[in-house]
N, C-alpha and C. Protein backbone atom coordinates (compact mmCIF):
# COMPACT_ATOMS: atom_id res chain seq x y z
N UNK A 1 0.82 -1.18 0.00
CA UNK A 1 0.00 0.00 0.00
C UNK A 1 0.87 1.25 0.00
N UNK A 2 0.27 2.12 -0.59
CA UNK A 2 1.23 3.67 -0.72
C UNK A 2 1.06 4.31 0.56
N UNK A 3 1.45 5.26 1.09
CA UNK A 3 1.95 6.45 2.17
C UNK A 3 0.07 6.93 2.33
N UNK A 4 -0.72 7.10 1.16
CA UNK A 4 -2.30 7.58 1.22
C UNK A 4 -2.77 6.89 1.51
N UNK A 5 -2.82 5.67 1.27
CA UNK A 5 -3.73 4.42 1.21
C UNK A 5 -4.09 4.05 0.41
N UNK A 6 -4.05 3.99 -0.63
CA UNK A 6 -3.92 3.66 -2.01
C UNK A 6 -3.25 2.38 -2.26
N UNK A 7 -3.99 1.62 -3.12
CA UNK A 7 -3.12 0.15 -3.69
C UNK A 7 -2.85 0.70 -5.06
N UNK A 8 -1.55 0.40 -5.09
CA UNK A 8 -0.98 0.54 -6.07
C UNK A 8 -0.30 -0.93 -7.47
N UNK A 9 -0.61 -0.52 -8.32
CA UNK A 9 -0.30 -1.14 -9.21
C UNK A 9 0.63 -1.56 -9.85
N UNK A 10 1.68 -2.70 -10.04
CA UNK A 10 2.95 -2.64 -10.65
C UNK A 10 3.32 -3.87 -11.35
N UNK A 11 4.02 -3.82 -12.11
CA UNK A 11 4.44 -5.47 -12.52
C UNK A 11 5.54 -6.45 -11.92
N UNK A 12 5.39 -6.83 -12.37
CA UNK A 12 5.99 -8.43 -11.53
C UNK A 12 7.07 -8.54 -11.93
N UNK A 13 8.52 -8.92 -11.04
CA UNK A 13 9.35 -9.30 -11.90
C UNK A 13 9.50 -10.25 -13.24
N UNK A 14 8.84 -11.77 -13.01
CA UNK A 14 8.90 -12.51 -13.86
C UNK A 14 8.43 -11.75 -15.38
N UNK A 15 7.25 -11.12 -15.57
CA UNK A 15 6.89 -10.26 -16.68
C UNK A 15 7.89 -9.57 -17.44
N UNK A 16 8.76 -8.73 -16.48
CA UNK A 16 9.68 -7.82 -16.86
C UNK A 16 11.09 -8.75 -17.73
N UNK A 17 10.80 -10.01 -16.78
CA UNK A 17 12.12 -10.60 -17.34
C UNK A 17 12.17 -11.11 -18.48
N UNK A 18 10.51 -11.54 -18.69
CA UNK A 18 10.50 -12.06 -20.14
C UNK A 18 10.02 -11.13 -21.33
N UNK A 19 9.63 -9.79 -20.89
CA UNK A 19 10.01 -8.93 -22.12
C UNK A 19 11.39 -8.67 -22.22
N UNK A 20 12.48 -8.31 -21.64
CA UNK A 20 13.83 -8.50 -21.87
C UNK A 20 14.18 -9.49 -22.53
N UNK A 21 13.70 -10.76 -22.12
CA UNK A 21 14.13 -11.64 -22.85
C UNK A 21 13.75 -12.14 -24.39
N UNK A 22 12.08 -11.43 -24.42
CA UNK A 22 11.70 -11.24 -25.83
C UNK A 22 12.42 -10.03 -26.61
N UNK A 23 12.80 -8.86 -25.80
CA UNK A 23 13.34 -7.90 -27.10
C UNK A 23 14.71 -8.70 -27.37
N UNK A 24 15.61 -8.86 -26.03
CA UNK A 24 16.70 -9.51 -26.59
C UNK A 24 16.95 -10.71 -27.89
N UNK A 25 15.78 -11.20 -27.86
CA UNK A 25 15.37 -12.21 -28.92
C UNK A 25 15.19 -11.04 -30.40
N UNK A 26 14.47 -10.40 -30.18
CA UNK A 26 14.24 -9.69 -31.25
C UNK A 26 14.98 -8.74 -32.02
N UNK A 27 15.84 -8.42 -31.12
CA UNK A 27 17.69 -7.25 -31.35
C UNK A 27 18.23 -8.05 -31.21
N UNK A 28 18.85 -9.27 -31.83
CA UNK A 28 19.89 -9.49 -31.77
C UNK A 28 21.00 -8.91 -32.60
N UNK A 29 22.35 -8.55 -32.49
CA UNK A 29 23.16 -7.72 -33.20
C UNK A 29 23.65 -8.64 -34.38
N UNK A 30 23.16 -9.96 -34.64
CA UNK A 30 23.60 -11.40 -35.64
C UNK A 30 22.72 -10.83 -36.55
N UNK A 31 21.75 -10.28 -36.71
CA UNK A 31 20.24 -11.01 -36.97
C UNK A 31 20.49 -10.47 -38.88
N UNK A 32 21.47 -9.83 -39.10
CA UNK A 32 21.68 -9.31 -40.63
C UNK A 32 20.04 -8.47 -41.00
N UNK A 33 19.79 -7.70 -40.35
CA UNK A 33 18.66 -6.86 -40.11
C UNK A 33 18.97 -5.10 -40.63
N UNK A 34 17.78 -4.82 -41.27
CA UNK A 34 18.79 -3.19 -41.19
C UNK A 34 17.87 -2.92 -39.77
N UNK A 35 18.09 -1.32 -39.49
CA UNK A 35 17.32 -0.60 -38.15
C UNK A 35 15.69 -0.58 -38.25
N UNK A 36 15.11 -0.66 -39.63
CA UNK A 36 13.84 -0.37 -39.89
C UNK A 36 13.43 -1.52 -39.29
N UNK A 37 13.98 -2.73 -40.53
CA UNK A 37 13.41 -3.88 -39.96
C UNK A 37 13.25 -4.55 -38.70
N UNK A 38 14.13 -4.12 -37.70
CA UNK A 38 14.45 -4.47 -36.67
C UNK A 38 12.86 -3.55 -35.68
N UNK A 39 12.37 -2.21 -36.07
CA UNK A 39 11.91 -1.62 -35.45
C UNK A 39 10.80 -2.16 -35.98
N UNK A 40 10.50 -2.64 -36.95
CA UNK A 40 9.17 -3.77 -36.97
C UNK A 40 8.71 -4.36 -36.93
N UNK A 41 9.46 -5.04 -36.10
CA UNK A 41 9.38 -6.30 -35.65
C UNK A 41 9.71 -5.94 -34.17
N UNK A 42 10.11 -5.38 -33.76
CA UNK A 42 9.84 -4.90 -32.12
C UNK A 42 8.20 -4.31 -32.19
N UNK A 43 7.98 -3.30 -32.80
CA UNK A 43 6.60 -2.54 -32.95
C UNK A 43 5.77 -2.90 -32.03
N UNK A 44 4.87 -4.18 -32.70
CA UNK A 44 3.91 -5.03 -32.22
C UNK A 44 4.18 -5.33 -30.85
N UNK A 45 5.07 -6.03 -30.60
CA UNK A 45 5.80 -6.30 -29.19
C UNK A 45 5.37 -5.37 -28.25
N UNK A 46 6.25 -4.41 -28.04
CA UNK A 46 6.34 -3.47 -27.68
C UNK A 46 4.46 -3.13 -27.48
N UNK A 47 4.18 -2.91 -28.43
CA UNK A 47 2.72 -1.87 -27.82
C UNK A 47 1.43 -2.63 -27.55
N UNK A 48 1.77 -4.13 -27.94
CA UNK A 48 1.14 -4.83 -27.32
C UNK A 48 1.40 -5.20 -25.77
N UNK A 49 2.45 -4.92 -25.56
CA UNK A 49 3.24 -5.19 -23.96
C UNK A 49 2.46 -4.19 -23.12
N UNK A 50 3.02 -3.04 -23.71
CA UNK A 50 1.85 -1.58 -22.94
C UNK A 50 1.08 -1.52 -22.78
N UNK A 51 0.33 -2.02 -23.98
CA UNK A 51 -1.37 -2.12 -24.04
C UNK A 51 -1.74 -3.16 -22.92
N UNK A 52 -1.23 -4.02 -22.45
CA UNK A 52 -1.44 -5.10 -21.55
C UNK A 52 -0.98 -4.89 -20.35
N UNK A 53 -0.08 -4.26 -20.01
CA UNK A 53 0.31 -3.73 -18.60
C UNK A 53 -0.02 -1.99 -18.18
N UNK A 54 -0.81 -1.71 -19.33
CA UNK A 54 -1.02 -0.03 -19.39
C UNK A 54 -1.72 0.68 -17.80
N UNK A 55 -2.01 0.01 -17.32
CA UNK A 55 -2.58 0.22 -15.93
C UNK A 55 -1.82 0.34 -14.67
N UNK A 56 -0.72 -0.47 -14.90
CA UNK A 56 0.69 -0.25 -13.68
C UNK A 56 1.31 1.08 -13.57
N UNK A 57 1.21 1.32 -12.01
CA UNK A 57 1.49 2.67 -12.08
C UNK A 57 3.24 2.47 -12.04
N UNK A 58 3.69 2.34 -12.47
CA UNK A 58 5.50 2.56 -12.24
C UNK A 58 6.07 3.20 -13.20
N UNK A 59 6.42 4.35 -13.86
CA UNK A 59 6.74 5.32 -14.41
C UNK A 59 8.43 4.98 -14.32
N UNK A 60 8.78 4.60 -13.37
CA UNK A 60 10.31 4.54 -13.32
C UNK A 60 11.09 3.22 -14.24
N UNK A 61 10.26 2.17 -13.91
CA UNK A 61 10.30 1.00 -14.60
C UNK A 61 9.93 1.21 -15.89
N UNK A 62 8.98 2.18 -16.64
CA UNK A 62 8.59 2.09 -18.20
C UNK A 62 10.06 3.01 -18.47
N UNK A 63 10.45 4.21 -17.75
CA UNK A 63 11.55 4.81 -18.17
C UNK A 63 12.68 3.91 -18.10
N UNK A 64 12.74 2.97 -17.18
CA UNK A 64 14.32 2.53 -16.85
C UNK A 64 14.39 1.51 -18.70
N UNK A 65 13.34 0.56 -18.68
CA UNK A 65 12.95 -0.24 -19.97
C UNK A 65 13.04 0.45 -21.23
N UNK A 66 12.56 1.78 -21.61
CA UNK A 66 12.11 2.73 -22.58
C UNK A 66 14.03 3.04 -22.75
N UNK A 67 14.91 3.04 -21.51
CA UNK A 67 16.15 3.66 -21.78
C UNK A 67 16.96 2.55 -22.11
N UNK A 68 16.92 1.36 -21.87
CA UNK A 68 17.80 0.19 -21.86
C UNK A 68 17.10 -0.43 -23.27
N UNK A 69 16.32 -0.34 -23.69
CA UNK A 69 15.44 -0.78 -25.34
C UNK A 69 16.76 0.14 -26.14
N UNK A 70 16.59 1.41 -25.98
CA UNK A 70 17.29 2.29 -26.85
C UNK A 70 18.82 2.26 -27.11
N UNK A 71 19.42 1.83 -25.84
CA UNK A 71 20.44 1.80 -25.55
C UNK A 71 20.67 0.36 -26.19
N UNK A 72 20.52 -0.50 -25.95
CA UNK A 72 20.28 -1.84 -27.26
C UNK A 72 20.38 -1.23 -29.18
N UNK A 73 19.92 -0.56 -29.41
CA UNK A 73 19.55 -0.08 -30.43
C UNK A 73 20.26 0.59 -31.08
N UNK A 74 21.07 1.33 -30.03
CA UNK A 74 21.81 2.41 -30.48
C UNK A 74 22.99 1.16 -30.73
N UNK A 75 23.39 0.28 -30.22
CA UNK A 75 24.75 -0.83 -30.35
C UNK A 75 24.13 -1.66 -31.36
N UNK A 76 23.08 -1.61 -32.17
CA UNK A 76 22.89 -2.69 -33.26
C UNK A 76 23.14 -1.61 -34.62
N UNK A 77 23.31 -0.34 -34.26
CA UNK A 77 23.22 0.56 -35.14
C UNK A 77 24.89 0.99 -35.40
N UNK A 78 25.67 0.57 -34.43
CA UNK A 78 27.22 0.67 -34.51
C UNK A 78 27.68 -0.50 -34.95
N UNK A 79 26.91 -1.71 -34.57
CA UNK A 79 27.36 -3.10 -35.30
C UNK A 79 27.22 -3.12 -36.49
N UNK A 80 26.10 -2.23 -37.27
CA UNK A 80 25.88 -1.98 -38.79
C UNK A 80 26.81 -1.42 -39.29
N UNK A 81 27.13 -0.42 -38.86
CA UNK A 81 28.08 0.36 -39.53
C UNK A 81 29.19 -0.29 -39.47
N UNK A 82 30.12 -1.18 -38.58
CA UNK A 82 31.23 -1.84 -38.30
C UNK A 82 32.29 -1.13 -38.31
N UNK A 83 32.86 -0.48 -39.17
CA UNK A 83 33.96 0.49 -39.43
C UNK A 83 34.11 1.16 -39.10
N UNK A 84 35.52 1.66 -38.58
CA UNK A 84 35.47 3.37 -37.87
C UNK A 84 35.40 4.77 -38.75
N UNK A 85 36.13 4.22 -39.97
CA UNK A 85 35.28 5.11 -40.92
C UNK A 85 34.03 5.22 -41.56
N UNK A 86 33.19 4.19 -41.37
CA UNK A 86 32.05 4.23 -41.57
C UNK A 86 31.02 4.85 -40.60
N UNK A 87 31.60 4.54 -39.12
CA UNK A 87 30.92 5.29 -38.09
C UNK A 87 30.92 6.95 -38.23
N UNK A 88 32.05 7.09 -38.36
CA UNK A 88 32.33 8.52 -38.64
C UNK A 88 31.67 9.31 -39.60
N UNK A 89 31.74 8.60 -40.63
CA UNK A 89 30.73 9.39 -41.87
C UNK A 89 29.14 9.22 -41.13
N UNK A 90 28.93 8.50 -41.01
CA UNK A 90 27.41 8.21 -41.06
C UNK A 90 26.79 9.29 -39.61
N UNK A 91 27.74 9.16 -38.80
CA UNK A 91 27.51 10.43 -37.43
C UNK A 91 27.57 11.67 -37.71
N UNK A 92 28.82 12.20 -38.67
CA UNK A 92 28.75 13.29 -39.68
C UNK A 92 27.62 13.27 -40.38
N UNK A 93 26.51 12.89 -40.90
CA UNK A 93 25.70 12.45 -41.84
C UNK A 93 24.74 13.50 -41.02
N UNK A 94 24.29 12.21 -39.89
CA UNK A 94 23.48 12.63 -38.56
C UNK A 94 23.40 14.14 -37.46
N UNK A 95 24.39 14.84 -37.93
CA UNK A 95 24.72 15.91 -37.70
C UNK A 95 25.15 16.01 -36.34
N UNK A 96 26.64 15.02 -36.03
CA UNK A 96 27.09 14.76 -34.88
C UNK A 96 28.33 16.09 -34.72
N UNK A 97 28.43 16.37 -33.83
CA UNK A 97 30.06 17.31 -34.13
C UNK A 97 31.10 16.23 -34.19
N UNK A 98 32.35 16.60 -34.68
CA UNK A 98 33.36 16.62 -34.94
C UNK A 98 33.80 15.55 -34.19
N UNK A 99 33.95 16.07 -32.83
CA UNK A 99 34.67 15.48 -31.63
C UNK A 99 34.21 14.18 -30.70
N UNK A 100 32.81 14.53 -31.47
CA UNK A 100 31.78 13.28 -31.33
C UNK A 100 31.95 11.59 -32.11
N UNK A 101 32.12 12.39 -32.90
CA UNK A 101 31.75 11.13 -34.36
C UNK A 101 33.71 10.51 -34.16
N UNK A 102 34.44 11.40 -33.54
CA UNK A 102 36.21 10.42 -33.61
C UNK A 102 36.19 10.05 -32.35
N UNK A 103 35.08 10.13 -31.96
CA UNK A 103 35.61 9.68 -30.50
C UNK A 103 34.62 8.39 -30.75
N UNK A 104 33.61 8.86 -30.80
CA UNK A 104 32.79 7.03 -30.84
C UNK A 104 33.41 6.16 -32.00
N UNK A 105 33.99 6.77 -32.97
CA UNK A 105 34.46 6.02 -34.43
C UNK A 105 35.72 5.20 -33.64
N UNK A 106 36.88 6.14 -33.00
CA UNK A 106 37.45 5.38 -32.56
C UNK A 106 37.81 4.55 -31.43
N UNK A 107 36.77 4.32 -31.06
CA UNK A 107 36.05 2.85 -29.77
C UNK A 107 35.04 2.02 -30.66
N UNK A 108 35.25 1.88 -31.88
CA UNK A 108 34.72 1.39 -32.94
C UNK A 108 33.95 0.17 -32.30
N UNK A 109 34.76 -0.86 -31.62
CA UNK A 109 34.25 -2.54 -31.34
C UNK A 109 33.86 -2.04 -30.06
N UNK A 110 33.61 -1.23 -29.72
CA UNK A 110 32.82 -0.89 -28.32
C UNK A 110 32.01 -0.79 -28.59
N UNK A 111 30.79 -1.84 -29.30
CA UNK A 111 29.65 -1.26 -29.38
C UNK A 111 28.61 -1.15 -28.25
N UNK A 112 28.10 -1.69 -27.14
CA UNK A 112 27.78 -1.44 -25.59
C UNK A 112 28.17 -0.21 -24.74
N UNK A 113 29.31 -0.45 -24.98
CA UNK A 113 30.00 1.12 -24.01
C UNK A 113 29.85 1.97 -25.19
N UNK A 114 29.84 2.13 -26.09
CA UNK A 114 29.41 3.33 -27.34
C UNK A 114 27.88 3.92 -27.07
N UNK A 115 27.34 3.06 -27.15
CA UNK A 115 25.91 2.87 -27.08
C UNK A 115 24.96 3.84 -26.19
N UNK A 116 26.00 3.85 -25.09
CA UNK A 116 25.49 4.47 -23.50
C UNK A 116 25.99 6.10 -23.60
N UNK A 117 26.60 6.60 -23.89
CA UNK A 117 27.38 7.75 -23.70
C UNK A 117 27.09 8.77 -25.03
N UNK A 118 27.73 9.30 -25.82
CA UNK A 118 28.34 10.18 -26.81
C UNK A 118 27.34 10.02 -27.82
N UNK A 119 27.02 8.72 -28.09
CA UNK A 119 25.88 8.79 -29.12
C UNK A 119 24.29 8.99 -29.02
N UNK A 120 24.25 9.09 -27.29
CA UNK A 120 22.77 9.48 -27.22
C UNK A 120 22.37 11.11 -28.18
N UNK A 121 23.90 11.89 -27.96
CA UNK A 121 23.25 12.94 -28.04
C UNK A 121 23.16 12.81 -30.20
N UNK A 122 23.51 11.99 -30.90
CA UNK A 122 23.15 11.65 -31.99
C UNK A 122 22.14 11.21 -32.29
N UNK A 123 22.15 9.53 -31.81
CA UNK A 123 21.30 8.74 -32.09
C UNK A 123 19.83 9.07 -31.21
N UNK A 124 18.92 10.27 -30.62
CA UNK A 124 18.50 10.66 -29.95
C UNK A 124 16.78 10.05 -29.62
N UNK A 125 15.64 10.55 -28.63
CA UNK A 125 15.17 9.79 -28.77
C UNK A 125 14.10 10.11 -29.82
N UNK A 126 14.21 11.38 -30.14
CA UNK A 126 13.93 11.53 -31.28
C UNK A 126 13.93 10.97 -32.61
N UNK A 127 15.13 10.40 -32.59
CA UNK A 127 15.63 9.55 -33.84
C UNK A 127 14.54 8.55 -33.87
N UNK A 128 14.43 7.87 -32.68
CA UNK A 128 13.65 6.41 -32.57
C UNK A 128 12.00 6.69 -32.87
N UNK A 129 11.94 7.63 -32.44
CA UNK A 129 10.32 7.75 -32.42
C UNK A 129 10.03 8.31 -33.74
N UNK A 130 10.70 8.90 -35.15
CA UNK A 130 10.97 9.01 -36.26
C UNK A 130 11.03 7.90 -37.22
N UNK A 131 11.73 6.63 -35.96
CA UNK A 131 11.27 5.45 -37.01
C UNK A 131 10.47 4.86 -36.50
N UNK A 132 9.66 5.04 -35.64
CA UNK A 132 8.26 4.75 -35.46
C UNK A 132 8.32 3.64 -33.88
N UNK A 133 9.36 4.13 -33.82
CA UNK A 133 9.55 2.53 -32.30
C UNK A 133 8.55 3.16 -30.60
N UNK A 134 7.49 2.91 -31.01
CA UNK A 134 6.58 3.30 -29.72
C UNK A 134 7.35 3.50 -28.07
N UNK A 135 6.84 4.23 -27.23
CA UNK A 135 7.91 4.92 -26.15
C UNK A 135 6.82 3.78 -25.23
N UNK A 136 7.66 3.25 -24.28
CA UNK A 136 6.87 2.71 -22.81
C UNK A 136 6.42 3.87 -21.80
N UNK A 137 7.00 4.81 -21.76
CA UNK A 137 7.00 5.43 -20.72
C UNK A 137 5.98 6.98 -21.15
């Protein structure tokens, strides 16, 4: 019960673990996928998940999920590119600065630790919701 008296609503761990374990199924960085395809095939997932838990009040949990989805995303999008000159152009492309695009280009096979840092302010969440990948939160 909350501090008012209020019952409050939330999900379950087991739930949580097996949407992780379904997107992880669905991003895999193997999968020879471009980003579109990948985001349409999450789609459904995804807003069928919401649509079914849309009543839980935990705001922190749709953000913590909504940030760790993206953060996945952003490292399937550096595994595409593979190259450090390819990273570089394509962040240049994206309208990354300078200091941005040589610094993630050259941590090239970092794609995880890339993922988290320097390229949010690129790959933004703007970007995602442009290709149509529905927000949890």
């Amino acid at each position: 019960m909350a501090k008012d008296g209020q019952v409050k609503c939330k999900v379950a761990k087991k739930p949580l673990d097996n949407i992780k374990a379904r997107i992880r199924q669905l991003t895999r960085r193997s999968g020879g996928r471009s980003m579109e395809q990948v985001v349409e095939k999450l789609r459904p997932y995804v807003l069928g998940w919401k649509a079914y838990f849309g009543m839980a009040q935990t705001p922190k949990v749709w953000r913590e999920l909504d940030e760790w989805l993206r953060h996945r995303l952003r490292a399937i999008q550096l595994k595409h590119w593979k190259r450090p000159n390819a990273i570089y152009c394509e962040l240049k492309a994206l309208g990354a600065k300078e200091n941005v695009a040589l610094q993630v280009a050259g941590n090239s096979r970092r794609w995880w630790r890339n993922s988290a840092g320097l390229l949010n302010c690129v790959l933004t969440i703007a970007y995602f919701d442009q290709m149509g990948l529905p927000r949890l939160s």
